[in-house]
Each structure stands twice: as C-alpha cells, then as structure tokens.
N, C-alpha and C. Protein backbone atom coordinates (compact mmCIF):
# COMPACT_ATOMS: atom_id res chain seq x y z
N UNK A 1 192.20 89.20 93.20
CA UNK A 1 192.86 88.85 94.45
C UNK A 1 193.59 90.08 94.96
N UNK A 2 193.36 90.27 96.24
CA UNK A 2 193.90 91.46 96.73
C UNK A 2 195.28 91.32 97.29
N UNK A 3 196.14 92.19 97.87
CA UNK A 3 197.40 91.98 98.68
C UNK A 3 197.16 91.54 99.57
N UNK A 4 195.96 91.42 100.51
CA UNK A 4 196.49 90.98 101.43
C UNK A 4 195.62 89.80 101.35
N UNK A 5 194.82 88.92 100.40
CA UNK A 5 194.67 88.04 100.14
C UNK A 5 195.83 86.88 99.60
N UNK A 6 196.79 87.93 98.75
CA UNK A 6 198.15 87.10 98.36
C UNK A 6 198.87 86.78 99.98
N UNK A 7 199.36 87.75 100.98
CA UNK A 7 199.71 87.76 102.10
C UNK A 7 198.99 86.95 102.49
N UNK A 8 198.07 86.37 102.91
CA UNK A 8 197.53 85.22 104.10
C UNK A 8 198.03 84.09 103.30
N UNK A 9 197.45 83.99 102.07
CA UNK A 9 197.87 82.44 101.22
C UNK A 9 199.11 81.87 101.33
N UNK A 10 199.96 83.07 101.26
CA UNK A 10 201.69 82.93 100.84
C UNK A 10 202.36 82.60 102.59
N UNK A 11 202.17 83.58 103.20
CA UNK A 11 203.02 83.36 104.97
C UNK A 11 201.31 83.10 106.03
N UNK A 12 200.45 83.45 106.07
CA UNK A 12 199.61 83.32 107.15
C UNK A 12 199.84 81.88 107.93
N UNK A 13 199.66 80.76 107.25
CA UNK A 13 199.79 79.41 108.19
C UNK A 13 201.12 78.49 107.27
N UNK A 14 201.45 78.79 106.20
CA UNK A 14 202.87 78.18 105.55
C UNK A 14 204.02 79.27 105.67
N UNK A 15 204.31 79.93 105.76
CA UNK A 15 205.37 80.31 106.44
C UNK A 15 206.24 80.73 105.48
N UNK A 16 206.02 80.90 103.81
CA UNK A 16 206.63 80.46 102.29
C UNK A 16 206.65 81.91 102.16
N UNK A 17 207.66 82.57 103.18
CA UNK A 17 208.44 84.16 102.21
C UNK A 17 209.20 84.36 101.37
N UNK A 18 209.92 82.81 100.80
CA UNK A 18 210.79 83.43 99.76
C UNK A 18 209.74 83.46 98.51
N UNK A 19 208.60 82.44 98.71
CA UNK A 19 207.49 82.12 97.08
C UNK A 19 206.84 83.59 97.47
N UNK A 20 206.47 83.94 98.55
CA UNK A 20 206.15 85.38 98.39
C UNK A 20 207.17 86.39 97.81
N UNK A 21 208.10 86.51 98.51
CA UNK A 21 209.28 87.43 97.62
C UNK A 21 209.09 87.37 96.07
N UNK A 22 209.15 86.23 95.36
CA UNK A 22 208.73 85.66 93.90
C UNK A 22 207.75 86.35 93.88
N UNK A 23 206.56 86.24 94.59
CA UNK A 23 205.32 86.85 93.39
C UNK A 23 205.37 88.46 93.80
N UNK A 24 205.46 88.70 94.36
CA UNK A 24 205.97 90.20 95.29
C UNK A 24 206.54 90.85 93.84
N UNK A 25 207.87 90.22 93.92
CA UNK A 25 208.56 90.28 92.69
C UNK A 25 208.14 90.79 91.51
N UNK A 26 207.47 89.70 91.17
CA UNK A 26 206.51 89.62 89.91
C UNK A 26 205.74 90.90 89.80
N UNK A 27 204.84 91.03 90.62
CA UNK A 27 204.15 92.13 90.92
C UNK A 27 204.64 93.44 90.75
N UNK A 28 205.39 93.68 91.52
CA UNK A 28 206.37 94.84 91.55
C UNK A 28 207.17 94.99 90.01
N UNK A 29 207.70 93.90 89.44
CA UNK A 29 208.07 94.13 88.29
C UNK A 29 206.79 94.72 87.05
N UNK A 30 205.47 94.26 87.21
CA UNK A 30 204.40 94.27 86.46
C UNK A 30 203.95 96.20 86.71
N UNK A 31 204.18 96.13 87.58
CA UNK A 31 203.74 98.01 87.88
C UNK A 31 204.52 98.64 87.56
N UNK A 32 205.71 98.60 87.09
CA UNK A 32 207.24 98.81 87.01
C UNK A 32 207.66 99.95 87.87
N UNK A 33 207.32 99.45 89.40
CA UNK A 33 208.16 99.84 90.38
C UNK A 33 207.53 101.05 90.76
N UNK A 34 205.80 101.33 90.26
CA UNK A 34 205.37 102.28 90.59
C UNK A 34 204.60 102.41 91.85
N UNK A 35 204.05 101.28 92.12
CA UNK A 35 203.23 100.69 93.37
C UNK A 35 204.16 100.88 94.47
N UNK A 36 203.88 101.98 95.25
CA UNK A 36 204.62 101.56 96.44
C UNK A 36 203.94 100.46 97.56
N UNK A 37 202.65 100.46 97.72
CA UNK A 37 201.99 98.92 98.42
C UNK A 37 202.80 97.79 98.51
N UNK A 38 203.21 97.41 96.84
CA UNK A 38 203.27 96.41 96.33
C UNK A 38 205.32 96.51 96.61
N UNK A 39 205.35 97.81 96.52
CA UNK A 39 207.24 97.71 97.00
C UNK A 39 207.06 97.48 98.74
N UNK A 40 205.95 97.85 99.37
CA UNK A 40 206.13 97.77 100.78
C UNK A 40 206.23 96.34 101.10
N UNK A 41 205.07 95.57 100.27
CA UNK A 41 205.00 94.12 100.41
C UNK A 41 206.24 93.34 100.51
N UNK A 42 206.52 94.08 99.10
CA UNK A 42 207.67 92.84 98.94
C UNK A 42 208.96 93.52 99.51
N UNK A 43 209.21 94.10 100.33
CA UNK A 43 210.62 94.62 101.23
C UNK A 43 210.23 93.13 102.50
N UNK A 44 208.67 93.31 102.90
CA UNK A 44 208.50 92.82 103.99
C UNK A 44 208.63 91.26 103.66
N UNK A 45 208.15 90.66 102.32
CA UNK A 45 208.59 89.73 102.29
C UNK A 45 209.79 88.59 102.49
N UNK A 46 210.45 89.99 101.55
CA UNK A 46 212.35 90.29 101.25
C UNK A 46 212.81 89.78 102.89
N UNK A 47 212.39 90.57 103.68
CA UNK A 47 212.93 90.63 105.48
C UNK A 47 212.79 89.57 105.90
N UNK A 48 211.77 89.49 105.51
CA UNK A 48 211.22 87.41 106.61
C UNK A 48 211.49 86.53 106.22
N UNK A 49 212.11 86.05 104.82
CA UNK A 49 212.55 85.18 104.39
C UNK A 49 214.38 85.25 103.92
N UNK A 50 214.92 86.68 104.91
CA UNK A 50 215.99 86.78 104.74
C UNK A 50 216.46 88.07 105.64
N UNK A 51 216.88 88.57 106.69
CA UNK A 51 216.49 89.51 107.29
C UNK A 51 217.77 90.39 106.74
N UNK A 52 218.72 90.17 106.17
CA UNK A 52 220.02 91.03 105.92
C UNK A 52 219.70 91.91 105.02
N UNK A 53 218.16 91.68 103.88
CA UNK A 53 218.15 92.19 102.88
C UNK A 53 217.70 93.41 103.59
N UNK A 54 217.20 93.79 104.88
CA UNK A 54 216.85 94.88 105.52
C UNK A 54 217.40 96.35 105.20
N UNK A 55 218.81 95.96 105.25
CA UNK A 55 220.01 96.64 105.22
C UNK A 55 220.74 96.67 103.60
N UNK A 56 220.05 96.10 102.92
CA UNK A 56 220.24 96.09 101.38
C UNK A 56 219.21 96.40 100.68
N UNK A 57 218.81 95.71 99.83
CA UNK A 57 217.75 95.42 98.68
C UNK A 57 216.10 96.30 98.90
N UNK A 58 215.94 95.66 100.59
CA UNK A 58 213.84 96.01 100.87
C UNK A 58 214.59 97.46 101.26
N UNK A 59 215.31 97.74 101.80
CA UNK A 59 215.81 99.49 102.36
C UNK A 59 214.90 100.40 101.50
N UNK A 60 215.74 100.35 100.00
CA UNK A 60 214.92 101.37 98.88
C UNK A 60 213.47 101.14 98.86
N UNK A 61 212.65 100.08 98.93
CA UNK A 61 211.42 99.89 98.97
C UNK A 61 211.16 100.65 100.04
N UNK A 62 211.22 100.55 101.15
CA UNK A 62 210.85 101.11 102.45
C UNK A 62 210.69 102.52 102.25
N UNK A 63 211.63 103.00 102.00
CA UNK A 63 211.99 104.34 101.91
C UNK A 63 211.22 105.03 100.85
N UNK A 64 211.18 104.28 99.66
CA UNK A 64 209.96 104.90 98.42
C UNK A 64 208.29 104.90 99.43
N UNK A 65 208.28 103.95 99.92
CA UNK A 65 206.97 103.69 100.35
C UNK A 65 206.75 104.97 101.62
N UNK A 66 207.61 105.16 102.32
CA UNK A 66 207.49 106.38 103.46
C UNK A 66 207.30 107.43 102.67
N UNK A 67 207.99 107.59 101.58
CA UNK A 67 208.27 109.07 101.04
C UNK A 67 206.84 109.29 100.27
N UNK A 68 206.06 108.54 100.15
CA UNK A 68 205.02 108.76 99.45
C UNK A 68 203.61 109.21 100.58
N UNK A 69 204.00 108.25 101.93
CA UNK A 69 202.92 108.68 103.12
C UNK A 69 202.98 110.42 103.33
C-alpha cells in the first residue's frame, strides 16, 4: 500500500485526520524519523485534524521535508 493509497482511504471521502495522524504516526515512528514523505504526510495530517499543530509539532516535519528538496 502506497502513501497515497493510505491518504485517499484515511481523508479522501471520510474526512478521519486524526486516524490518519495515528497511522502517519506509526509510520513515521517505523522509519525512525528518516522518511521525510512520510514526516510530510503526517505534518499534513497533524494540520487538518488540528490546525494549531502548524505552529508546533508538523513545523519540524515541514522543515526536515524542505531541507531535503
């Protein structure tokens, strides 16, 4: 299963960003934080099912994930 196969299942027509955040999570914990994809994912998850974490928590994701483009 790909990311963006997890992405349609999780928000495409249910709307479920925090169960995405969770497997995001998961994920991101399983690579141990080496995947930036998988940190981009789950910042974006992080945002839509909570938008303050913008400015907290998904920030460092974001920022690993630019610094690598």
């Amino acid at each position: 299963m790909s990311i963006a196969d997890v992405r349609q299942f999780l928000t495409a027509e249910t709307n479920r960003w925090t169960e995405a955040t969770e497997v995001y999570r998961k994920a991101w914990d399983l690579t141990a934080g080496q995947d930036p994809a998988i940190g981009l994912e789950l910042a974006m998850a992080m945002t839509n099912a909570d938008a303050s974490t913008l400015t907290g928590e998904a920030a460092p994701l974001i920022e690993s994930a630019l610094a690598v483009s």
